[in-house]
N, C-alpha and C. Protein backbone atom coordinates (compact mmCIF):
# COMPACT_ATOMS: atom_id res chain seq x y z
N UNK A 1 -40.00 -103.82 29.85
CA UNK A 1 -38.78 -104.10 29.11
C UNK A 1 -38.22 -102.81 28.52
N UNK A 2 -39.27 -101.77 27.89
CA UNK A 2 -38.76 -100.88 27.37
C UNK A 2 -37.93 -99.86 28.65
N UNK A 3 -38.24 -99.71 30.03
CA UNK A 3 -37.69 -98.94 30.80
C UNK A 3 -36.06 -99.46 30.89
N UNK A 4 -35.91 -101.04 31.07
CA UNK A 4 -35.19 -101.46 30.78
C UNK A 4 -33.93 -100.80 30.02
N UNK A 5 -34.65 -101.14 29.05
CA UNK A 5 -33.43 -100.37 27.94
C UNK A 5 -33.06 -99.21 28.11
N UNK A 6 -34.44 -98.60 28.32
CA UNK A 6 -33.77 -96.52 28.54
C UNK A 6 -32.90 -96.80 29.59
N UNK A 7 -33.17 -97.33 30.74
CA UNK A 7 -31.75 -97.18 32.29
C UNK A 7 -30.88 -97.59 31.49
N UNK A 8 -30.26 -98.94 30.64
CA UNK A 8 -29.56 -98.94 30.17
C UNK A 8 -28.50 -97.88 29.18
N UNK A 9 -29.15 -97.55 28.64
CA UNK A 9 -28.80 -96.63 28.40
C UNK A 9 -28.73 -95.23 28.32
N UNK A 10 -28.89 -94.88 29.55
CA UNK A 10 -29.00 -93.58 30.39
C UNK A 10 -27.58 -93.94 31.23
N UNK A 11 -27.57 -95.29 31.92
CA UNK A 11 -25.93 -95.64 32.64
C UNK A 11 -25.37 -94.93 31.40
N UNK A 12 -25.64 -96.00 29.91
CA UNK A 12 -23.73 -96.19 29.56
C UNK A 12 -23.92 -94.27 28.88
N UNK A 13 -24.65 -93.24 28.77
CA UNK A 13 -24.45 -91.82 28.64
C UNK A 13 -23.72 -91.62 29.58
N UNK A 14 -24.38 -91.80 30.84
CA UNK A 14 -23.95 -90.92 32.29
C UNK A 14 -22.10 -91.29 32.43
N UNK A 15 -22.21 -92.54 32.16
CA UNK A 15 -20.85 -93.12 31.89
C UNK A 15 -19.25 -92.26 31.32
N UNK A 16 -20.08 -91.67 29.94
CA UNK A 16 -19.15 -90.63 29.44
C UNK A 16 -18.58 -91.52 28.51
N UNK A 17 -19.00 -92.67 27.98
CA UNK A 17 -18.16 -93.38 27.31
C UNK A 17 -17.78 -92.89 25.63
N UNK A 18 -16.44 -92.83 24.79
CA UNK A 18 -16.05 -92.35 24.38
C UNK A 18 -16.35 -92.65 22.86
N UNK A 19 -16.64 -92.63 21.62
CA UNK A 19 -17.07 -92.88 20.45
C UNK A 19 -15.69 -94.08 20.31
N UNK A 20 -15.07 -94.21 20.72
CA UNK A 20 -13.87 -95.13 19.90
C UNK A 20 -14.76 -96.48 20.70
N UNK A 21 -15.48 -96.73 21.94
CA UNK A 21 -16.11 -97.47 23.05
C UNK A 21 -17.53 -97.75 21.87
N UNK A 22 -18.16 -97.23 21.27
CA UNK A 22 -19.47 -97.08 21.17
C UNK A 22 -19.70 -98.61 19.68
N UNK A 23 -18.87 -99.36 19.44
CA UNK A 23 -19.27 -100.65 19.00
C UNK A 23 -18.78 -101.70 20.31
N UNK A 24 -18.56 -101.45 20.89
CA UNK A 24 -18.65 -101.88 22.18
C UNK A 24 -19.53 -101.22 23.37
N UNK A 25 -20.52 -100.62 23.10
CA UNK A 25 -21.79 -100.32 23.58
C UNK A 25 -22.69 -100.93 22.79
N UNK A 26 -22.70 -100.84 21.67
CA UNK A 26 -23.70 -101.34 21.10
C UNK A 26 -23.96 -102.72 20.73
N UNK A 27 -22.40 -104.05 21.18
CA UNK A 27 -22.17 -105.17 21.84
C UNK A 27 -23.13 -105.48 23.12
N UNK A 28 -22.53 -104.87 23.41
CA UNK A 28 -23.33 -104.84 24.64
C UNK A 28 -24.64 -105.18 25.03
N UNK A 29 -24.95 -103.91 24.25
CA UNK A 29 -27.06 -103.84 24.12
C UNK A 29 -27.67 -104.65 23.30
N UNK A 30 -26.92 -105.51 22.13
CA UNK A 30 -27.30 -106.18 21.61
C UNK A 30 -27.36 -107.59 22.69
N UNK A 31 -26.05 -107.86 23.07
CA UNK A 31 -26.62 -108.91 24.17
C UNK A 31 -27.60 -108.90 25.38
N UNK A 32 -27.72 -107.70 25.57
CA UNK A 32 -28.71 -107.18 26.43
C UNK A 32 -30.15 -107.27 25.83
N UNK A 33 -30.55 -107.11 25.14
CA UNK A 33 -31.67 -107.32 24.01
C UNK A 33 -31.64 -108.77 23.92
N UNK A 34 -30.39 -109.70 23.61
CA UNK A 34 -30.65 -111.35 23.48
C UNK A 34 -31.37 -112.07 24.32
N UNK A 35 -30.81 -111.48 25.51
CA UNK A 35 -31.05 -111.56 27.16
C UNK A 35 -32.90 -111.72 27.04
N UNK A 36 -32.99 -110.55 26.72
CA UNK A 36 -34.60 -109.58 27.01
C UNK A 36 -35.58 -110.85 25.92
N UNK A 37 -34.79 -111.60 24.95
CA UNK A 37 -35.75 -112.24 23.86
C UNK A 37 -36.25 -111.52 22.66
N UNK A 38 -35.52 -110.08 23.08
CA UNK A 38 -35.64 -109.28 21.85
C UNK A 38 -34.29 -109.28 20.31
N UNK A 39 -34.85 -110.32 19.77
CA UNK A 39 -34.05 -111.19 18.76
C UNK A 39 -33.53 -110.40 17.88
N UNK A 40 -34.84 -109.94 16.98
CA UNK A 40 -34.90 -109.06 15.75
C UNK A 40 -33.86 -107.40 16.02
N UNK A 41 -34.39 -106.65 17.29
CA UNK A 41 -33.64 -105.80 17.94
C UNK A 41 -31.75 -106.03 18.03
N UNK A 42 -31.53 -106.84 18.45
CA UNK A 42 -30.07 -107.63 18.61
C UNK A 42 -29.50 -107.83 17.34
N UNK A 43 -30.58 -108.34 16.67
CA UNK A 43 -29.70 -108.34 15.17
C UNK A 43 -29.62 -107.23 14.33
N UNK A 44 -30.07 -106.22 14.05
CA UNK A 44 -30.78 -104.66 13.91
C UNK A 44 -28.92 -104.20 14.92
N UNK A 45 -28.73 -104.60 15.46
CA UNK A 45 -27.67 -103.40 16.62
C UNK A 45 -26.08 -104.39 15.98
N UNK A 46 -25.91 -105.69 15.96
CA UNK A 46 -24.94 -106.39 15.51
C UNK A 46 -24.82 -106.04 14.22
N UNK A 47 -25.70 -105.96 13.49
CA UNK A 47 -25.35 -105.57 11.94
C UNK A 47 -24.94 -104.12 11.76
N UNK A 48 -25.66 -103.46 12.72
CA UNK A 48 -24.84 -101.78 12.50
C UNK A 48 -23.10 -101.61 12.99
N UNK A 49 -22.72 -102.83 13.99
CA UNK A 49 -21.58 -103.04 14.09
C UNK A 49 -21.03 -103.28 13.17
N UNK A 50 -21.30 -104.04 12.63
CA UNK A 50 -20.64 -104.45 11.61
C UNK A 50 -20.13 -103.60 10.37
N UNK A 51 -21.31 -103.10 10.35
CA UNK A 51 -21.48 -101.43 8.97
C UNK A 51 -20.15 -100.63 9.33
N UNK A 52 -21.34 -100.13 10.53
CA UNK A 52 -20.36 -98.94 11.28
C UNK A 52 -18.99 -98.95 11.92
N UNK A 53 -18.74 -99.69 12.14
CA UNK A 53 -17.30 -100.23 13.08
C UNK A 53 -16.71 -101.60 12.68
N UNK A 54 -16.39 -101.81 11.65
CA UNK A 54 -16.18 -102.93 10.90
C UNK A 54 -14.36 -103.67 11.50
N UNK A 55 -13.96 -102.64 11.66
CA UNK A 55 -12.24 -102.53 12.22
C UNK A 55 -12.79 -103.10 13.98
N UNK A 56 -13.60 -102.55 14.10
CA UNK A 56 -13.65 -102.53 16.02
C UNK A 56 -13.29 -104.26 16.59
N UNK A 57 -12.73 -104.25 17.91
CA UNK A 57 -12.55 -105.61 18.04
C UNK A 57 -13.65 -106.56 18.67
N UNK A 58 -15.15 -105.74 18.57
CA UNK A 58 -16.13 -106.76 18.16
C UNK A 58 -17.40 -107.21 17.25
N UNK A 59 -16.56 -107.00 16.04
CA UNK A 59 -17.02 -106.90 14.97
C UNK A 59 -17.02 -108.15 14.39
N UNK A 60 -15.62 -109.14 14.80
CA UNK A 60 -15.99 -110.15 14.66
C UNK A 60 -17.17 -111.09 15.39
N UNK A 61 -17.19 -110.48 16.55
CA UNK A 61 -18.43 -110.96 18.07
C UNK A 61 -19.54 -110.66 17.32
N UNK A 62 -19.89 -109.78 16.67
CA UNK A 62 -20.67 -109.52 16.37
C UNK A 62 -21.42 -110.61 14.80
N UNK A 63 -20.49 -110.32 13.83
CA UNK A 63 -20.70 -111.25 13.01
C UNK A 63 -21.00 -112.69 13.12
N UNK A 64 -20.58 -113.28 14.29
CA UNK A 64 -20.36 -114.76 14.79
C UNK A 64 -21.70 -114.76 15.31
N UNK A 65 -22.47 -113.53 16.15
CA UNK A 65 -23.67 -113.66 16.83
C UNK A 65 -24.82 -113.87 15.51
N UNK A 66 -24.87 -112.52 14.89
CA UNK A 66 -25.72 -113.23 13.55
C UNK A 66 -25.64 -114.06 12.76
N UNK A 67 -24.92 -114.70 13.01
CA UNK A 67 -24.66 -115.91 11.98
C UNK A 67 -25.13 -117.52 12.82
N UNK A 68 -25.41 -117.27 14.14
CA UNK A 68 -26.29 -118.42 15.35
C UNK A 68 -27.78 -117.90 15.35
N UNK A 69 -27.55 -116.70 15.03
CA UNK A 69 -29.19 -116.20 15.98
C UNK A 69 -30.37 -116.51 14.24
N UNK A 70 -31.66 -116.80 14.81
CA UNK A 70 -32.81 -117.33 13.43
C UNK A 70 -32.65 -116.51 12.90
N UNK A 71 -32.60 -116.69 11.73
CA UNK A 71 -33.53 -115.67 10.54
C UNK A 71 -35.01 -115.76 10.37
């Protein structure tokens, strides 16, 4: 699982994707992590959205996800 993640994110580097993109990377990997059953991880990456990129347009995606997923 952990190689997993590094290819993952070794693509979205190689990618070139741009910091204005990067709460929408980290969308991403959080669903990617949901995927994997890695819960705690997903919520750990949605809440830094939230912090960090609060304006971004998935910040609400994000908030809506922790607010379904256990505590």
């Amino acid at each position: 699982m952990k190689k997993s993640v590094l290819l993952m994110m070794l693509v979205l580097a190689l990618t070139g994707a741009c910091n204005s993109d990067k709460g929408k990377e980290l969308f991403d990997t959080a669903q990617f992590e949901e995927k994997q059953n890695n819960r705690e991880h997903a919520k750990q990456l949605y809440q830094e959205i939230v912090n960090k990129y609060p304006d971004s347009p998935v910040a609400k995606q994000a908030q809506e996800r922790l607010a379904v997923l256990p505590k």
